[in-house]
PDB file of N, CA and C in Angstrom:
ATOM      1  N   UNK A   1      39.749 -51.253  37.844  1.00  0.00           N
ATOM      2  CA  UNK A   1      40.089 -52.598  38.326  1.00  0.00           C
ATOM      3  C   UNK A   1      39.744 -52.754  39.809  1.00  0.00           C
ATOM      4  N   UNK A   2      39.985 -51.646  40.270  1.00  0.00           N
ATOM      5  CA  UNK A   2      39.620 -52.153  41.802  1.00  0.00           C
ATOM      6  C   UNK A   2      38.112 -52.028  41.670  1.00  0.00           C
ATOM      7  N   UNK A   3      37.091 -51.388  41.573  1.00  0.00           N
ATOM      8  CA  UNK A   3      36.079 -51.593  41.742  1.00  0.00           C
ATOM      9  C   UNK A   3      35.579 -53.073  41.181  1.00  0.00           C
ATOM     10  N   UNK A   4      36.477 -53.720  40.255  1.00  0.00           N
ATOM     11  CA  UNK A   4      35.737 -54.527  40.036  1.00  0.00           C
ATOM     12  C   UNK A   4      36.444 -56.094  40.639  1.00  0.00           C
ATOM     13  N   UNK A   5      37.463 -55.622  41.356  1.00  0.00           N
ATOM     14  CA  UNK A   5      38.089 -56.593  42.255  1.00  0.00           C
ATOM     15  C   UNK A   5      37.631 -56.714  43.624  1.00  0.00           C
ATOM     16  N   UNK A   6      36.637 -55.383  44.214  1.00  0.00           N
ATOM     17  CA  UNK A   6      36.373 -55.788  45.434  1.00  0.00           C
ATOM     18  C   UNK A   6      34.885 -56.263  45.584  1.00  0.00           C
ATOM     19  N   UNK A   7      33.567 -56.738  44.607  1.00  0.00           N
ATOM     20  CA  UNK A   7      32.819 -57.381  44.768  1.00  0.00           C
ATOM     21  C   UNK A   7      33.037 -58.734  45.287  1.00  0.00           C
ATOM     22  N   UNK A   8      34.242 -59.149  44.352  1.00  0.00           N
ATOM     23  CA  UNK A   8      33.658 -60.705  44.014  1.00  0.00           C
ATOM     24  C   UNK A   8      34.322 -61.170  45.699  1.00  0.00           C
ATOM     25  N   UNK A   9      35.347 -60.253  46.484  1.00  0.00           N
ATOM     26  CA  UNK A   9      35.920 -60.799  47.592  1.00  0.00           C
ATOM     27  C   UNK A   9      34.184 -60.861  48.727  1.00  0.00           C
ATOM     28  N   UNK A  10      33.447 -59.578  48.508  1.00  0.00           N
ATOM     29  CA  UNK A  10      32.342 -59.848  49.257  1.00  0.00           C
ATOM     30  C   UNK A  10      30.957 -60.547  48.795  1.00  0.00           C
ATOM     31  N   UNK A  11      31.691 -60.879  47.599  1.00  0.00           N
ATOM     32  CA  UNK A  11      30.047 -61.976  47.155  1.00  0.00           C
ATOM     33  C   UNK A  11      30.742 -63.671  47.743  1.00  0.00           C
ATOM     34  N   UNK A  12      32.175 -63.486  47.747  1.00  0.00           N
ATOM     35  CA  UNK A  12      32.555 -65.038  48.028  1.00  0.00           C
ATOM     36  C   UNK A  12      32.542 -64.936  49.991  1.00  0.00           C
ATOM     37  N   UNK A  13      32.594 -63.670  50.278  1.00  0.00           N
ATOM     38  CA  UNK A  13      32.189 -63.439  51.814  1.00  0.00           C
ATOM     39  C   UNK A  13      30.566 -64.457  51.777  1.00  0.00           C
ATOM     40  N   UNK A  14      29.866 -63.665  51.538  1.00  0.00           N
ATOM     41  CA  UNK A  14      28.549 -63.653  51.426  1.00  0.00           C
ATOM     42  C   UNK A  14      28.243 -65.515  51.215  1.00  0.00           C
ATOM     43  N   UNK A  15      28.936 -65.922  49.751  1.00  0.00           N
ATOM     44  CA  UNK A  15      28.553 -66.913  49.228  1.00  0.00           C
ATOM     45  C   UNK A  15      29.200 -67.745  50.408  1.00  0.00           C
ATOM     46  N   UNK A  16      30.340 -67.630  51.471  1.00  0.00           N
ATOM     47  CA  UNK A  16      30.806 -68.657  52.604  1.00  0.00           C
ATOM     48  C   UNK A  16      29.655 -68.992  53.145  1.00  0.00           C
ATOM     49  N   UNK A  17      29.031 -67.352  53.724  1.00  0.00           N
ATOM     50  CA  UNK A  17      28.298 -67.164  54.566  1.00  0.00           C
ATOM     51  C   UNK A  17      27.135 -68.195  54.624  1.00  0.00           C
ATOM     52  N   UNK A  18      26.842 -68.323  53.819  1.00  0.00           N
ATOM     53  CA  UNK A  18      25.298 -68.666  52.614  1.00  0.00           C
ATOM     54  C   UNK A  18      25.543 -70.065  53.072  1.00  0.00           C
ATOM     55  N   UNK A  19      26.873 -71.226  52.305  1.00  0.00           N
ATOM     56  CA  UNK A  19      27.547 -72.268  52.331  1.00  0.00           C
ATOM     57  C   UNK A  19      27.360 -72.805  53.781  1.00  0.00           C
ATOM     58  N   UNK A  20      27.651 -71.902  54.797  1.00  0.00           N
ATOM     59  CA  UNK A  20      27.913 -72.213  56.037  1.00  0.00           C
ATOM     60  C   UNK A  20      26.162 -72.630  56.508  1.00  0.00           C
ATOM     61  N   UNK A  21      25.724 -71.426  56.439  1.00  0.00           N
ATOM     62  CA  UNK A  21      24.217 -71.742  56.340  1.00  0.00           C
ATOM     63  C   UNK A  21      23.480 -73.057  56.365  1.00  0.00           C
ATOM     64  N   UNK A  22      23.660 -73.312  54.717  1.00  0.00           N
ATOM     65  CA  UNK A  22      22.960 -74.485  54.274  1.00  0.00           C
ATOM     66  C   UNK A  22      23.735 -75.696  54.871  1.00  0.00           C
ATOM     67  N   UNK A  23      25.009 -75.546  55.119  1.00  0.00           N
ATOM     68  CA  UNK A  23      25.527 -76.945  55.731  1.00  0.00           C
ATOM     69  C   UNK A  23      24.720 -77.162  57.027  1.00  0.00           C
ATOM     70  N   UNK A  24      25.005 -75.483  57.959  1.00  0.00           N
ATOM     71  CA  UNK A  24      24.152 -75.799  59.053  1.00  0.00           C
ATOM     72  C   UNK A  24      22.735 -76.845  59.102  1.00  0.00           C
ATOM     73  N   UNK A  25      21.953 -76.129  57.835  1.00  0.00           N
ATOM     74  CA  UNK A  25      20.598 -76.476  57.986  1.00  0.00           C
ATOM     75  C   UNK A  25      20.651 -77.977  57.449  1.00  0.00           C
ATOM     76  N   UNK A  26      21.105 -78.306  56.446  1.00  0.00           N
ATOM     77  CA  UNK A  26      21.309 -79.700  55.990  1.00  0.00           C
ATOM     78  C   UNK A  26      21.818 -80.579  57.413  1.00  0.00           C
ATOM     79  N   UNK A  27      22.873 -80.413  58.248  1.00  0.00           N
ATOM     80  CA  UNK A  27      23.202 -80.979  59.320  1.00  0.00           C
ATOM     81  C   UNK A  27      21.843 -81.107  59.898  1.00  0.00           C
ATOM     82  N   UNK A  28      21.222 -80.289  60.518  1.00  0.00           N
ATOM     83  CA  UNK A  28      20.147 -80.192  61.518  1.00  0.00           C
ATOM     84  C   UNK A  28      19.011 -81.748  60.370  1.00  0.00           C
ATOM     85  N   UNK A  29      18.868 -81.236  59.627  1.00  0.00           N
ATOM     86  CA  UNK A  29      17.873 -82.291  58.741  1.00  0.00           C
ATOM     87  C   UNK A  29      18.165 -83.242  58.227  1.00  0.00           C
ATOM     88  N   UNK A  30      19.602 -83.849  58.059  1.00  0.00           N
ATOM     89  CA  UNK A  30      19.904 -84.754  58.198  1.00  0.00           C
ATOM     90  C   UNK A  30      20.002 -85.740  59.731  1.00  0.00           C
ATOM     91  N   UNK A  31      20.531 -84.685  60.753  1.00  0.00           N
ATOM     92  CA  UNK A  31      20.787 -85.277  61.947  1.00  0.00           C
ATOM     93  C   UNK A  31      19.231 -85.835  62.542  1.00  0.00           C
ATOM     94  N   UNK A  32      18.307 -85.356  61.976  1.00  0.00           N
ATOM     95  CA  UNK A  32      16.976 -85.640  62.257  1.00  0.00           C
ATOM     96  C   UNK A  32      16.076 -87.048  61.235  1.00  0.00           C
ATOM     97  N   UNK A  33      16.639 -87.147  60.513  1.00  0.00           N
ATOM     98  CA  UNK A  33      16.390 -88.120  59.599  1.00  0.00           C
ATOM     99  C   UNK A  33      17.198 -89.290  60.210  1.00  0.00           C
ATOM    100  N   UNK A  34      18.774 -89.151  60.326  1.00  0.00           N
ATOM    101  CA  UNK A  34      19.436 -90.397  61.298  1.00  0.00           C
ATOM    102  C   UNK A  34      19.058 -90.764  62.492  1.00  0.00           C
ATOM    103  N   UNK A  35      18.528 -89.459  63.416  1.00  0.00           N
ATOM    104  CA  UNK A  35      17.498 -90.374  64.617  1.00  0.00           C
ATOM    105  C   UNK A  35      16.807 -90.999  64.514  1.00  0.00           C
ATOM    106  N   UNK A  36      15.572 -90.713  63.581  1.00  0.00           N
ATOM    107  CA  UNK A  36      14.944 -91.302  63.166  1.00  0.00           C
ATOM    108  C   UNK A  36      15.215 -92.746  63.101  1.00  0.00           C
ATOM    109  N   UNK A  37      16.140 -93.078  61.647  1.00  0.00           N
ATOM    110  CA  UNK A  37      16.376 -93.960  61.277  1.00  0.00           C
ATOM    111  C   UNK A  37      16.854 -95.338  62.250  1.00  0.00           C
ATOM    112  N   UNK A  38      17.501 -94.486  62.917  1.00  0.00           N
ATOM    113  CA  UNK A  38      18.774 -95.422  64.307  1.00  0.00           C
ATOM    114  C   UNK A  38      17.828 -95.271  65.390  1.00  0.00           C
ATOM    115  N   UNK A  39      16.732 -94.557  65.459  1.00  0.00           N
ATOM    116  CA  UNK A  39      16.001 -94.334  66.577  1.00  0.00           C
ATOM    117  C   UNK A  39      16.129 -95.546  67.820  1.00  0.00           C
ATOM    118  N   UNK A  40      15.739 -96.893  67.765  1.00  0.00           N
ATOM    119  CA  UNK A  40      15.854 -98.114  67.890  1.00  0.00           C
ATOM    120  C   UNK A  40      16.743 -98.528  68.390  1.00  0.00           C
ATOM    121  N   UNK A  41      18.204 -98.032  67.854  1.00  0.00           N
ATOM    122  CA  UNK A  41      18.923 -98.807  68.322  1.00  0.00           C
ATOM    123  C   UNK A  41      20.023 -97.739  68.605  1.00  0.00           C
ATOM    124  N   UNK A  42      19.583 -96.589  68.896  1.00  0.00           N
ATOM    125  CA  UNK A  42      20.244 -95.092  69.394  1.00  0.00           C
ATOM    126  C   UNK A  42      19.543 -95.117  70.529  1.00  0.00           C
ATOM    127  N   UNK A  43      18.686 -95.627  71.315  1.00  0.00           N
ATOM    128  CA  UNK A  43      18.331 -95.348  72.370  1.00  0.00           C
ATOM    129  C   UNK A  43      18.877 -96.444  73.300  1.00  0.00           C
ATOM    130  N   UNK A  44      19.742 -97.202  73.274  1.00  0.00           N
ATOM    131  CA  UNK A  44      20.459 -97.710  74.437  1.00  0.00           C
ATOM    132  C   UNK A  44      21.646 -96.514  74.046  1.00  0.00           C
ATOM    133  N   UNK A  45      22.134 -95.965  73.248  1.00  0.00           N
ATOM    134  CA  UNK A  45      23.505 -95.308  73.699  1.00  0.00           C
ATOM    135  C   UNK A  45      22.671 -93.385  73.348  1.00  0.00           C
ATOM    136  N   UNK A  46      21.613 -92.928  73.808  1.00  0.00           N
ATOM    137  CA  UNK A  46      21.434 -91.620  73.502  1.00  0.00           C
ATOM    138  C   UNK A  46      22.084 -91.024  74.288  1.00  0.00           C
ATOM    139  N   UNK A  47      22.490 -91.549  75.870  1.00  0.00           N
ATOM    140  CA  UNK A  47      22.962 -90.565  76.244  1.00  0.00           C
ATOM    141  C   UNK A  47      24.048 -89.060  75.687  1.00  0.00           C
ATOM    142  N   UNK A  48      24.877 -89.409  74.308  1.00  0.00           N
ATOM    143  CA  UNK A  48      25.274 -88.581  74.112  1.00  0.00           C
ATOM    144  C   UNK A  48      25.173 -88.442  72.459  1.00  0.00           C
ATOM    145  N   UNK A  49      24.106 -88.255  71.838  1.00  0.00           N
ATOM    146  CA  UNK A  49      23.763 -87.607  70.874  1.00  0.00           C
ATOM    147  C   UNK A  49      23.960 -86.959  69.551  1.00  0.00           C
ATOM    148  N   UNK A  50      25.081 -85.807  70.542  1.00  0.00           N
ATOM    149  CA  UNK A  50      25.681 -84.643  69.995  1.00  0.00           C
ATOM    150  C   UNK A  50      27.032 -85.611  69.294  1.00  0.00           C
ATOM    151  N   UNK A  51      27.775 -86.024  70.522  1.00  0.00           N
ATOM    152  CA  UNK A  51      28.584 -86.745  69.655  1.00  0.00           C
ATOM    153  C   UNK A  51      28.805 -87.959  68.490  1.00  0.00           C
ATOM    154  N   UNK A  52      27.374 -88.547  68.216  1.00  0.00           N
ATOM    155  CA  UNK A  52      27.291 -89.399  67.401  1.00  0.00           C
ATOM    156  C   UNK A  52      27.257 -88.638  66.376  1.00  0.00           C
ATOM    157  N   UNK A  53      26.286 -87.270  66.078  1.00  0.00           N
ATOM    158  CA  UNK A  53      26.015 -86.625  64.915  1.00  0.00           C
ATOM    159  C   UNK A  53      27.616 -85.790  64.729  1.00  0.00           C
ATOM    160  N   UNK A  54      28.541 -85.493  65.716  1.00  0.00           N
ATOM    161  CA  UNK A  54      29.574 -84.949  65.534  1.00  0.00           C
ATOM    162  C   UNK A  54      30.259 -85.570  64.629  1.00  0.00           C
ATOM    163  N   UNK A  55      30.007 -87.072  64.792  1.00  0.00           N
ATOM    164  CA  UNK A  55      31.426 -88.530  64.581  1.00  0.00           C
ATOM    165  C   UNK A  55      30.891 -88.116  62.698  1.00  0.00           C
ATOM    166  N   UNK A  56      29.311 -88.566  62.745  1.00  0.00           N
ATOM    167  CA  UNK A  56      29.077 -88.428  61.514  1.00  0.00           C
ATOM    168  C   UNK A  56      29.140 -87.106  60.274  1.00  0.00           C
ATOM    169  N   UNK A  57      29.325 -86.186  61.119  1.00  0.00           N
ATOM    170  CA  UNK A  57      29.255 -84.936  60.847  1.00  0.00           C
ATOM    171  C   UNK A  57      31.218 -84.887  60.197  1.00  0.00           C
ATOM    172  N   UNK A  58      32.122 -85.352  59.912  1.00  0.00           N
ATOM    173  CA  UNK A  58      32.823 -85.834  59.787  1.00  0.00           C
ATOM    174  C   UNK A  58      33.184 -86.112  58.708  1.00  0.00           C
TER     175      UNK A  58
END
């Protein structure tokens, strides 16, 4: 039993890990698609960026 109780704690390690990942990368490529999009009318307020994608990030 224990051997087969201590995979699944480091595949769901792993699988966070992974999760965390792809959110990262999805954020980044999404946040790049919404500049885009708002480009126009994100550039009277770019000065702060980070926090628009934060608000949306949300």
């Amino acid at each position: 039993m224990q051997i087969g109780s201590a995979p699944p704690s480091g595949c769901a390690k792993i699988a966070k890990t992974a999760a965390r990942a792809r959110r990262r990368l999805h954020r980044r490529e999404a946040g790049r698609r919404f500049c885009a999009i708002v480009d126009a009318s994100a550039l009277s307020r770019a000065a702060q960026p980070a926090a628009v994608s934060g608000d949306l990030g949300r």
